[in-house]
C-alpha atoms as a PDB file:
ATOM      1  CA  UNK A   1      35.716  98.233 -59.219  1.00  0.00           C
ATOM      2  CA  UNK A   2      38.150  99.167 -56.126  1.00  0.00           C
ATOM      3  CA  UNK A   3      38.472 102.600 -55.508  1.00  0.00           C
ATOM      4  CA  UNK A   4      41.961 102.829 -54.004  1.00  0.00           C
ATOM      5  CA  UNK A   5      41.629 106.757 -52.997  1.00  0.00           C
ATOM      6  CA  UNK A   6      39.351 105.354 -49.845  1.00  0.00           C
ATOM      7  CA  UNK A   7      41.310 104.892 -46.732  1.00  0.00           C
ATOM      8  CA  UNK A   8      40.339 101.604 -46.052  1.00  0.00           C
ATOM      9  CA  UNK A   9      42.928 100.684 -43.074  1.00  0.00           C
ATOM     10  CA  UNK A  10      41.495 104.154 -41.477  1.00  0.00           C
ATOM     11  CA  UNK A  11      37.968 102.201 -41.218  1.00  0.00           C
ATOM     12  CA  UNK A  12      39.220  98.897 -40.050  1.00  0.00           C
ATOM     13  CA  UNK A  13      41.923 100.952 -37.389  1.00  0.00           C
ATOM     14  CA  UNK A  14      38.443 103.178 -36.084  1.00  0.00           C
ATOM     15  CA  UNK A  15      36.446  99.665 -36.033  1.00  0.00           C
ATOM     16  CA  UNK A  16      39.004  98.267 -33.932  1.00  0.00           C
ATOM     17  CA  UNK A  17      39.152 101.243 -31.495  1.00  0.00           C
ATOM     18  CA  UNK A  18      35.288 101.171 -31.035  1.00  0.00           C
ATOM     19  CA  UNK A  19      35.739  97.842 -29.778  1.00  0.00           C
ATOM     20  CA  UNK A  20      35.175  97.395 -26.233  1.00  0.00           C
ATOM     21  CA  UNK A  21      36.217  94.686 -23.622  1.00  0.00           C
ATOM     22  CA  UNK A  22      34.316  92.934 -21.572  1.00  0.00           C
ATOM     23  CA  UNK A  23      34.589  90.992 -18.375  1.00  0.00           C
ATOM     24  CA  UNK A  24      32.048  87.978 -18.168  1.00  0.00           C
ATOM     25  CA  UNK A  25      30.603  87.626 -14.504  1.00  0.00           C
ATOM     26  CA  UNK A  26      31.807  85.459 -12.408  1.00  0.00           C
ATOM     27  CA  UNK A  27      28.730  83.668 -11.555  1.00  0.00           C
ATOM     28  CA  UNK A  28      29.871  79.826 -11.372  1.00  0.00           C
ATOM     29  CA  UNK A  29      29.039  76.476  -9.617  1.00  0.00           C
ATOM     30  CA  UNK A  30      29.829  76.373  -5.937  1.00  0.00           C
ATOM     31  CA  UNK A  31      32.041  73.281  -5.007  1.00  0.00           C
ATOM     32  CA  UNK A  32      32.031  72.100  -1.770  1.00  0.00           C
ATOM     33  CA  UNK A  33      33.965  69.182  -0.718  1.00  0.00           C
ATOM     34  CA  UNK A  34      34.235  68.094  -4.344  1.00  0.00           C
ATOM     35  CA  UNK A  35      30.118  68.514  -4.256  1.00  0.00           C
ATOM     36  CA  UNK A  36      28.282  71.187  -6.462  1.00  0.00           C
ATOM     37  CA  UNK A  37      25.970  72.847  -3.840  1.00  0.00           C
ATOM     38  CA  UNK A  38      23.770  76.098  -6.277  1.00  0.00           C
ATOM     39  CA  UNK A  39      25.744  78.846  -7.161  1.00  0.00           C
ATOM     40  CA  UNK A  40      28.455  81.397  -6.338  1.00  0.00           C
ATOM     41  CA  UNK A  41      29.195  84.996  -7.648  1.00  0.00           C
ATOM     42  CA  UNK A  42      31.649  88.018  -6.804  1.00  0.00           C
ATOM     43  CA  UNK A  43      34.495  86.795  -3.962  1.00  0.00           C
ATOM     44  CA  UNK A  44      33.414  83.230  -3.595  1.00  0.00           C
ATOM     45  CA  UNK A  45      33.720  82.562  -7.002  1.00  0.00           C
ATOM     46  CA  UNK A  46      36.996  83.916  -7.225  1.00  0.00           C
ATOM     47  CA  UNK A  47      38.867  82.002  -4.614  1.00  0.00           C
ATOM     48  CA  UNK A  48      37.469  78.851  -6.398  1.00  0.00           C
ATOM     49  CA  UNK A  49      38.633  79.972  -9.674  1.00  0.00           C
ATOM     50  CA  UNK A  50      42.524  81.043  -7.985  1.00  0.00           C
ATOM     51  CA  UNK A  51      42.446  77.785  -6.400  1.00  0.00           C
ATOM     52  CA  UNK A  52      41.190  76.145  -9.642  1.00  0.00           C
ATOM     53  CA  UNK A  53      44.157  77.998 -11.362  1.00  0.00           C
ATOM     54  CA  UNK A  54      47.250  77.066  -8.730  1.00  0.00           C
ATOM     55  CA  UNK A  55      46.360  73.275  -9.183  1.00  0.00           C
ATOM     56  CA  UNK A  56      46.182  73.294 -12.708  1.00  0.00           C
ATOM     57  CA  UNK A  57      49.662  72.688 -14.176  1.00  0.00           C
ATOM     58  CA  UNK A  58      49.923  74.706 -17.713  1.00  0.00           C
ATOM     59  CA  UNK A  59      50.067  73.386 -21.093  1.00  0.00           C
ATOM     60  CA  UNK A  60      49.030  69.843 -19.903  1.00  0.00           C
ATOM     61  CA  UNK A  61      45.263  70.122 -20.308  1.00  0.00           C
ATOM     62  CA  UNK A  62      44.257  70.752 -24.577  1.00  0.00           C
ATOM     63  CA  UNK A  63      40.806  72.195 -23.063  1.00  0.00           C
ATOM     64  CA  UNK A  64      42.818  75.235 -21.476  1.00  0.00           C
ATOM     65  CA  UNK A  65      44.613  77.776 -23.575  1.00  0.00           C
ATOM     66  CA  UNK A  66      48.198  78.248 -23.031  1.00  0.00           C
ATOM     67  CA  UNK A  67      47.617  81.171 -20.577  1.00  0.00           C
ATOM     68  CA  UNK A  68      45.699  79.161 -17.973  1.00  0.00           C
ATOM     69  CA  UNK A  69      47.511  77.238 -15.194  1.00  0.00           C
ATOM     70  CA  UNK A  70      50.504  77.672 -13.084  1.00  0.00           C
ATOM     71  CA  UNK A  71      54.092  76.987 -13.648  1.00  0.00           C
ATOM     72  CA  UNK A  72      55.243  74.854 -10.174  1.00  0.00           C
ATOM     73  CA  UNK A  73      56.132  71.680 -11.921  1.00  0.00           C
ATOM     74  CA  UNK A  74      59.136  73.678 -13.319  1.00  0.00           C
ATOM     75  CA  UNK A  75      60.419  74.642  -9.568  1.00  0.00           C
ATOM     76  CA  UNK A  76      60.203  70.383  -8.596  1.00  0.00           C
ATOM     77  CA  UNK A  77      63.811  69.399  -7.961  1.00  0.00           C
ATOM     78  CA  UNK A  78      65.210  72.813  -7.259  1.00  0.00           C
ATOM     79  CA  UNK A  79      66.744  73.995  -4.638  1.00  0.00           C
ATOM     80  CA  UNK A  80      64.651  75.483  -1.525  1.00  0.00           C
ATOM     81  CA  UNK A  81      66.253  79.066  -1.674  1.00  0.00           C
ATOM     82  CA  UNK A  82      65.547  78.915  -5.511  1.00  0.00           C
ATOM     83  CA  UNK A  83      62.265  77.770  -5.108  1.00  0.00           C
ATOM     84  CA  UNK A  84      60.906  80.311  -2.484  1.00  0.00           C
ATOM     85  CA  UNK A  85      62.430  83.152  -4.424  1.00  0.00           C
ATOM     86  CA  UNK A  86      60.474  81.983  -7.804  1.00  0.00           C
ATOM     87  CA  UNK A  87      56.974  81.011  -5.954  1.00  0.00           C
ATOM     88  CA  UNK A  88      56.150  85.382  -6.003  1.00  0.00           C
ATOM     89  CA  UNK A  89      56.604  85.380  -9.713  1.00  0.00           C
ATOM     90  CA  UNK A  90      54.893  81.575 -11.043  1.00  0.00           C
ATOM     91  CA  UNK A  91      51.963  82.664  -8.893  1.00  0.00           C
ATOM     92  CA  UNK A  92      52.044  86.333 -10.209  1.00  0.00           C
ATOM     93  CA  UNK A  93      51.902  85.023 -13.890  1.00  0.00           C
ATOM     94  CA  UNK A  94      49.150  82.115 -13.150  1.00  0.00           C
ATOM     95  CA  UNK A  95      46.835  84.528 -11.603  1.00  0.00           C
ATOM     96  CA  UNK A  96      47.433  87.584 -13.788  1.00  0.00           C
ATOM     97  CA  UNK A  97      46.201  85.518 -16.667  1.00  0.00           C
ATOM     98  CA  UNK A  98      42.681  86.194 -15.608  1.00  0.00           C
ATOM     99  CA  UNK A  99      41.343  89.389 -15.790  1.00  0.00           C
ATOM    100  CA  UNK A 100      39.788  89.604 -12.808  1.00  0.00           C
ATOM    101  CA  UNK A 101      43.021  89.609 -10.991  1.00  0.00           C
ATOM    102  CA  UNK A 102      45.037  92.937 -10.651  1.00  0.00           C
ATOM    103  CA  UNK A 103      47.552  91.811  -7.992  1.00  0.00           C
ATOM    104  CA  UNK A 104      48.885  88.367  -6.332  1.00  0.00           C
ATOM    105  CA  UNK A 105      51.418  88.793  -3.257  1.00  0.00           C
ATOM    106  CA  UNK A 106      52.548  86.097  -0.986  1.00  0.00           C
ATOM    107  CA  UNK A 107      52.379  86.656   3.069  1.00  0.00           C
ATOM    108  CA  UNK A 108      53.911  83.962   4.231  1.00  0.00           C
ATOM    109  CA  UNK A 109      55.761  80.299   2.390  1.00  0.00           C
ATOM    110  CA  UNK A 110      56.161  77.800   5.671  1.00  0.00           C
ATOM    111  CA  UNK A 111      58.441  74.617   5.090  1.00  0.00           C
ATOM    112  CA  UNK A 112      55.900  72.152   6.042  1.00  0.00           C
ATOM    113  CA  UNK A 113      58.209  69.010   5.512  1.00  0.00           C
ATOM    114  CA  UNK A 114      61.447  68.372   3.040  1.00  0.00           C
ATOM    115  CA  UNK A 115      59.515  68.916   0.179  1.00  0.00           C
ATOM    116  CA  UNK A 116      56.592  70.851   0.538  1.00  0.00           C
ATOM    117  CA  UNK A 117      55.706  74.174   1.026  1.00  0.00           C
ATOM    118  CA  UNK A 118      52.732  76.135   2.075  1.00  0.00           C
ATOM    119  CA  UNK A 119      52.018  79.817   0.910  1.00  0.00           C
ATOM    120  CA  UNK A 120      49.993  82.292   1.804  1.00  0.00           C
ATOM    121  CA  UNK A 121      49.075  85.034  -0.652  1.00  0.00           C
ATOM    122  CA  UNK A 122      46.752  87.461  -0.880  1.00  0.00           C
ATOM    123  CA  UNK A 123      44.800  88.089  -4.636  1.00  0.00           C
ATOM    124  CA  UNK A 124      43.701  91.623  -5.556  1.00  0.00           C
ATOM    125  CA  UNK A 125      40.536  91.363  -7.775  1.00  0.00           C
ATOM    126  CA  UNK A 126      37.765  93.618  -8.890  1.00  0.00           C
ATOM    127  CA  UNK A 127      36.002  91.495  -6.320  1.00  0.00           C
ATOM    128  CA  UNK A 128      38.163  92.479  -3.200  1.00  0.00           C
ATOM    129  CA  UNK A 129      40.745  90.766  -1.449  1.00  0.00           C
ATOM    130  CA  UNK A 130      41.179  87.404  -1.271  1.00  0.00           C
ATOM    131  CA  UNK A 131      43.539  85.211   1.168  1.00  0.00           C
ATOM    132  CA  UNK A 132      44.075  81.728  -0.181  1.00  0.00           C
ATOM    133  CA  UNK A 133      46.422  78.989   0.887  1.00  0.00           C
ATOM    134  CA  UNK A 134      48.215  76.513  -1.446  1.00  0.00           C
ATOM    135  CA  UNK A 135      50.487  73.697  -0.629  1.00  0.00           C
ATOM    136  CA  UNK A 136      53.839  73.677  -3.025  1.00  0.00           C
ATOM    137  CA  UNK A 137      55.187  70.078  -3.223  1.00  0.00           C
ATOM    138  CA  UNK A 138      58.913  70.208  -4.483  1.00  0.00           C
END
């Protein structure tokens, strides 16, 4: 028999408040020249997981939720102007998917040729500072 005078969505509303979140480790695989050489942790393993994430195009790969990846492949074809003024906000919203990440801001974005760019940017995590470079092809 139910006994509808208990405040049931009061229990579920405290269980979900005593939940806590979690952030795994970021122990991982160290790749080096496409090589696994041991392991990596903290820093290291971040700048191979922001790299990981800015040449992984999003909702292309069914093994990677719909957060994961970047957004570039929408800037191909678009004008330079256009393109440089979008790169601060598609690599804002790749990184910031991850957790670890609180910030992404770009230093420098050098024409290299007609159609490709490179950027510098430097990633806040709960690791430290980060510089990374990645080449834009557009």
């Amino acid at each position: 028999m139910v006994d509808y005078d208990t405040p049931i969505l009061d229990d579920v509303t405290q269980s979900v408040n005593d939940l806590q979140v979690v952030t795994l480790p970021g122990l991982t695989y160290q790749v080096v020249n496409g090589r696994i050489l041991g392991k990596t942790d903290g820093i290291k393993s971040m700048v191979q997981a922001i790299n990981k994430i800015l040449r992984t195009d999003r909702f292309v790969f069914t093994i990677y939720s719909d957060q994961y990846g970047n957004d570039l492949s929408e800037l191909i074809g678009k004008e330079l102007p256009y393109v440089k003024a979008e790169l601060g906000r598609v690599f804002d919203e790749a990184l910031k998917a991850d957790d670890r990440v609180d910030n992404a801001e770009i230093n420098s974005v050098t024409q290299i040729n007609r159609n490709t760019l490179l950027v510098n940017l430097t990633v806040t995590t709960m690791f430290g500072d980060a510089t990374v470079e990645s080449e834009v092809s557009v």
